[in-house]
Protein backbone atom coordinates (compact mmCIF):
# COMPACT_ATOMS: atom_id res chain seq x y z
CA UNK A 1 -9.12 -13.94 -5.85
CA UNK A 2 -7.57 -13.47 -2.25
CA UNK A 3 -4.95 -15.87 -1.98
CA UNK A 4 -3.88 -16.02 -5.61
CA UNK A 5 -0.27 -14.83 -5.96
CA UNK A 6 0.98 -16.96 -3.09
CA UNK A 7 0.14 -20.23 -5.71
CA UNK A 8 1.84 -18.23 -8.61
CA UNK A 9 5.54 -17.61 -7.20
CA UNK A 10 8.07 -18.99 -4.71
CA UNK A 11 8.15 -15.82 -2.86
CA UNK A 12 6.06 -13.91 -0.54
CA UNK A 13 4.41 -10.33 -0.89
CA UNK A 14 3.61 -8.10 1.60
CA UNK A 15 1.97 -4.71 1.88
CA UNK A 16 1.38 -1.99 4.05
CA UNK A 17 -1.60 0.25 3.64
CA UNK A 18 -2.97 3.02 5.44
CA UNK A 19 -3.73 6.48 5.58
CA UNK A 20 -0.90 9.33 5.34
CA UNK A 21 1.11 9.31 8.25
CA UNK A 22 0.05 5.88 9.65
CA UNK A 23 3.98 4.84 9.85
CA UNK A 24 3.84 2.66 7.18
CA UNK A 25 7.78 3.22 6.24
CA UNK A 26 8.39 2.72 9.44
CA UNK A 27 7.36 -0.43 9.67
CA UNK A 28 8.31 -1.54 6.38
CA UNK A 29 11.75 -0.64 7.52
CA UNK A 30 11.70 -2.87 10.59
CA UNK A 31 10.18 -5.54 9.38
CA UNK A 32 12.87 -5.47 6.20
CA UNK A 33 15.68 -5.74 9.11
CA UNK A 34 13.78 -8.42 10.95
CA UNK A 35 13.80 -10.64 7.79
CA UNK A 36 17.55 -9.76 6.90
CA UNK A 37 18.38 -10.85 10.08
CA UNK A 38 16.71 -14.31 9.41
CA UNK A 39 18.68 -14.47 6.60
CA UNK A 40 15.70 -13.68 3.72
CA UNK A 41 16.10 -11.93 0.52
CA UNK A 42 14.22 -8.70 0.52
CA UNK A 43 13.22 -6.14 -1.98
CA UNK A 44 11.66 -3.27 -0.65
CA UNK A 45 9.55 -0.93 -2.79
CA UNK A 46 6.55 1.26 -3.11
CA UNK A 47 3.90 2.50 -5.37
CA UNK A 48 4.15 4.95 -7.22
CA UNK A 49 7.61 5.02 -7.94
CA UNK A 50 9.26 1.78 -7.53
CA UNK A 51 10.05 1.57 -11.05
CA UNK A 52 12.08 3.73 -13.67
CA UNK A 53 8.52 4.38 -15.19
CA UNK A 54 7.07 4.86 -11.54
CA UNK A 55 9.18 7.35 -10.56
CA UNK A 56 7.82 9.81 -13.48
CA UNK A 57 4.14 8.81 -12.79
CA UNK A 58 4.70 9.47 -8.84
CA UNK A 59 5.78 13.30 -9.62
CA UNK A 60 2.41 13.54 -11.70
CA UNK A 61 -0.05 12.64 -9.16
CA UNK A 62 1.64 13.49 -6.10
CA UNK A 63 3.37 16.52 -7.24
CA UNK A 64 1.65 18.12 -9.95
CA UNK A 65 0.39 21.96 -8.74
CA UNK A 66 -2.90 21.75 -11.27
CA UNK A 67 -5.71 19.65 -11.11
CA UNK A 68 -6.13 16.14 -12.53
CA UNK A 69 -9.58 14.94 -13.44
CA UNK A 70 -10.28 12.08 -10.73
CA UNK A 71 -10.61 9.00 -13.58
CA UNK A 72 -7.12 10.68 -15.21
CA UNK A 73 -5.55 10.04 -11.34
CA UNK A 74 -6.83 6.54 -11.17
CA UNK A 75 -6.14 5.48 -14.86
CA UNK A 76 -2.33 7.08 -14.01
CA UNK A 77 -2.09 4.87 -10.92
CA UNK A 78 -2.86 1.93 -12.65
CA UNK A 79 -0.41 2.34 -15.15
CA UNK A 80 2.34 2.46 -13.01
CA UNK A 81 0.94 -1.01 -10.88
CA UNK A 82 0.93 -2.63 -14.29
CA UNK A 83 4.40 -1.39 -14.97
CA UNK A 84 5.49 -2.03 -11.28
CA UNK A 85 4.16 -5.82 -11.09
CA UNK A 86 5.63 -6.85 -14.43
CA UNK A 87 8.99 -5.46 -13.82
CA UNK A 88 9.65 -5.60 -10.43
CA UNK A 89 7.27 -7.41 -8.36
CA UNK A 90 6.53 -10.91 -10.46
CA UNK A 91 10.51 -11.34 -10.97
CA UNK A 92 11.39 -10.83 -7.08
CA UNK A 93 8.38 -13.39 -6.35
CA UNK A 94 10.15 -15.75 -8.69
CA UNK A 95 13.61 -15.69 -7.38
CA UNK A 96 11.71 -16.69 -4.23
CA UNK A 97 12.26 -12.77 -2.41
CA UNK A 98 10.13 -11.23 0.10
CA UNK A 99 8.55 -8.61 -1.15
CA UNK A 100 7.44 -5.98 1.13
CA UNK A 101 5.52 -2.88 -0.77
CA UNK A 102 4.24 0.13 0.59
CA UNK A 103 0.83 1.28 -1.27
CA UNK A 104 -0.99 -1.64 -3.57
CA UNK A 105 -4.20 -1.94 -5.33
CA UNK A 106 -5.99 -0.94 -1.82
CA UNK A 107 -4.63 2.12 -1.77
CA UNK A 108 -6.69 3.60 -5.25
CA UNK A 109 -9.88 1.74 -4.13
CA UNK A 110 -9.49 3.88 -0.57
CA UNK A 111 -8.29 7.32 -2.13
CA UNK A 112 -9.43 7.12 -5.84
CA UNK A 113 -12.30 5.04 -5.03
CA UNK A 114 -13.78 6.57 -2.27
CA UNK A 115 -11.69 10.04 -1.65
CA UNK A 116 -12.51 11.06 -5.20
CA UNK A 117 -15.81 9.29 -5.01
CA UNK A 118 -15.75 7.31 -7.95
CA UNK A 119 -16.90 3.63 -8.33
CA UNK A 120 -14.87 1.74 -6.04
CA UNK A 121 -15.70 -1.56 -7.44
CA UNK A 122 -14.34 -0.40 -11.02
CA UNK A 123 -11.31 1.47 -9.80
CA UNK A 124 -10.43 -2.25 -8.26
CA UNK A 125 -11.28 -4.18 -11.27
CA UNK A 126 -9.05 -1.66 -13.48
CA UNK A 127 -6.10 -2.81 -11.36
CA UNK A 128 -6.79 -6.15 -11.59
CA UNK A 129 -6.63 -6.24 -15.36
CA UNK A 130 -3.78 -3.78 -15.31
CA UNK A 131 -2.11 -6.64 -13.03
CA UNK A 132 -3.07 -10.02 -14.16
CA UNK A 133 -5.05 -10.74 -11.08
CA UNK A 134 -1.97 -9.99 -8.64
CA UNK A 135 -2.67 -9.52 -5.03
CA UNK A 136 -0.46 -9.83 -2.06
CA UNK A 137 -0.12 -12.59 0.29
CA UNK A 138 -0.44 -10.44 3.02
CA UNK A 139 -1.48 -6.72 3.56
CA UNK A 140 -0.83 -4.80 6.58
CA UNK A 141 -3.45 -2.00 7.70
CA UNK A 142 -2.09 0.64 9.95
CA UNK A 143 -5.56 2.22 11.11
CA UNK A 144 -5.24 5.56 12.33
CA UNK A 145 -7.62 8.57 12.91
CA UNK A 146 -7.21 10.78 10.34
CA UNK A 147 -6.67 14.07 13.08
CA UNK A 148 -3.70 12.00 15.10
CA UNK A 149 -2.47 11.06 11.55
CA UNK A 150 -2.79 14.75 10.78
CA UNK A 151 -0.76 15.90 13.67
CA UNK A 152 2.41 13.42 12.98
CA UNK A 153 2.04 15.05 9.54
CA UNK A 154 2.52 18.93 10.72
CA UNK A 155 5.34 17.60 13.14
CA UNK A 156 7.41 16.53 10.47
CA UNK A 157 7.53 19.96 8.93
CA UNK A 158 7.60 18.62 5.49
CA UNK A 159 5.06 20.13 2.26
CA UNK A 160 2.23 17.89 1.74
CA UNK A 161 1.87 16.11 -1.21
CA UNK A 162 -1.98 16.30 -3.46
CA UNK A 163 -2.97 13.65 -1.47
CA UNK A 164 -1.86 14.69 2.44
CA UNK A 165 -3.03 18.29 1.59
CA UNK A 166 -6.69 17.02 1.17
CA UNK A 167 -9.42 18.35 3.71
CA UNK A 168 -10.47 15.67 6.48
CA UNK A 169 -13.61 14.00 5.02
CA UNK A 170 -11.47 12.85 2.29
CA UNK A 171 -9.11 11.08 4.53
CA UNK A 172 -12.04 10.25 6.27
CA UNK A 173 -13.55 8.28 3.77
CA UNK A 174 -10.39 6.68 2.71
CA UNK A 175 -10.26 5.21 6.37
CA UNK A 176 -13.51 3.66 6.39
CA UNK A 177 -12.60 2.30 3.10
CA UNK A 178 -9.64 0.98 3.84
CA UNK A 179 -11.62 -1.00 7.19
CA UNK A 180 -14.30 -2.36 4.68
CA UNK A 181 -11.67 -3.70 2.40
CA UNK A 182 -10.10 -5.22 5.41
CA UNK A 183 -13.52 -6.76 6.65
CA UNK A 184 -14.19 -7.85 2.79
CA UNK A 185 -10.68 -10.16 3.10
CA UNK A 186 -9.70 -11.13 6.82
CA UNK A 187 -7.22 -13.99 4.84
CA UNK A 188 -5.41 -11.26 3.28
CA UNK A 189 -5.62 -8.07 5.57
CA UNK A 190 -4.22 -7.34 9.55
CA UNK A 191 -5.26 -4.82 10.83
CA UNK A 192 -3.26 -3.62 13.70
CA UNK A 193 -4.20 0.01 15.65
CA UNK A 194 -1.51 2.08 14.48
CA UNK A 195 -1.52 4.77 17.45
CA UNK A 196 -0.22 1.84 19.45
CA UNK A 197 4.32 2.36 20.13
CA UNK A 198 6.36 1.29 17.29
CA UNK A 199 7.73 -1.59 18.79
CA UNK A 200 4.56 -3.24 19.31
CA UNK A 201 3.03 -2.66 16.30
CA UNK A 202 6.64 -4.19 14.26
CA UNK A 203 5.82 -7.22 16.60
CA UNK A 204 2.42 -7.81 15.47
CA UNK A 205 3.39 -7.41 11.75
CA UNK A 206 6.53 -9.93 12.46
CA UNK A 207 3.78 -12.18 13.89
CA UNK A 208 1.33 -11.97 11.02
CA UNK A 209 4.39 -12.28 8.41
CA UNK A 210 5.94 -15.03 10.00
CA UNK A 211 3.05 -16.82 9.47
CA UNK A 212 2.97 -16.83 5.86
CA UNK A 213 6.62 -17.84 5.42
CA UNK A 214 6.05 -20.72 7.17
């Protein structure tokens, strides 16, 4: 349940979800600074790849050049959140860190979920079990039309991964996903209109975090 991991552990988790090229490093970035500068413990991580184990799952489903089946990709991301919680997350919470995480559970319910069309409900409930129940204190939404989020994409001249190089109903059903999630825990979620400036949007997240450290 919503609300969960902040009775479990000393610390506080936060994530950042959104669609590809929503600025969530950005603002994970700033808002790690803002809390170093109050003096907090941070870890900073991401999914996949924010363990030894993640790092080898990541090049699999963001890298690979052949197809994966759809329940291989979600049964792959799940394995590294199970990984990730247990050695990462859980023992930051306990030595009372802030974690902030870019990607969580939210993430495969939006792309695996809904972008590969397959039962959204179960994809959630895999990650659940493959976590223990674990959910964030807080999550960040960066909601941003997929064709703007496109367009900072092809300006930063990099090669899309599996996921970025999808066509736009995918990423079009990952947004609305991601909103419906959002609507489904108000507690848990902010959303915040991510083709706002940078500066604002770091404010609002400061906002929002500050009020579940205190």
């Amino acid at each position: 349940m919503p609300g969960a991991a902040a009775a479990s552990h000393a610390g506080v988790w936060v994530t950042f979800e959104g669609g590809d090229g929503s600025g969530k490093t950005t603002q994970a970035a700033l808002l790690e600074q803002w809390l170093r500068q109050q003096g907090r413990s941070v870890l900073r991580t991401r999914e996949p790849g924010g363990s030894d184990v993640g790092v080898l799952i990541r090049d699999i489903v963001l890298h690979h050049r052949g197809d994966i089946a759809p329940r291989a990709e979600a049964l792959l991301y799940a394995a590294d959140r199970a990984h990730h919680v247990a050695t990462v997350v859980r023992p930051a919470l306990a030595r009372g860190e802030v974690v902030i995480q870019d990607r969580y559970l939210d993430s495969s319910v939006a792309y695996q979920g809904a972008g590969r069309v397959l039962d959204a409900d179960e994809v959630r409930q895999l990650s659940l079990w493959a976590t223990e129940g674990a959910l964030p204190d807080v999550t960040v939404l960066l909601d941003l039309d997929p064709a703007t989020a496109r367009h900072r994409l092809d300006a930063d001249d990099k090669p899309f991964d599996r996921l970025e190089a999808e066509l736009a109903d995918f990423h079009e059903r990952v947004r609305a996903a991601f909103l419906q999630l959002a609507a489904a825990e108000p507690e848990r979620f902010v959303v915040i209109d991510a083709a706002q400036p940078v500066e604002e949007i770091a404010r609002l997240v400061r906002e929002r975090v500050a009020a579940a450290l205190a």
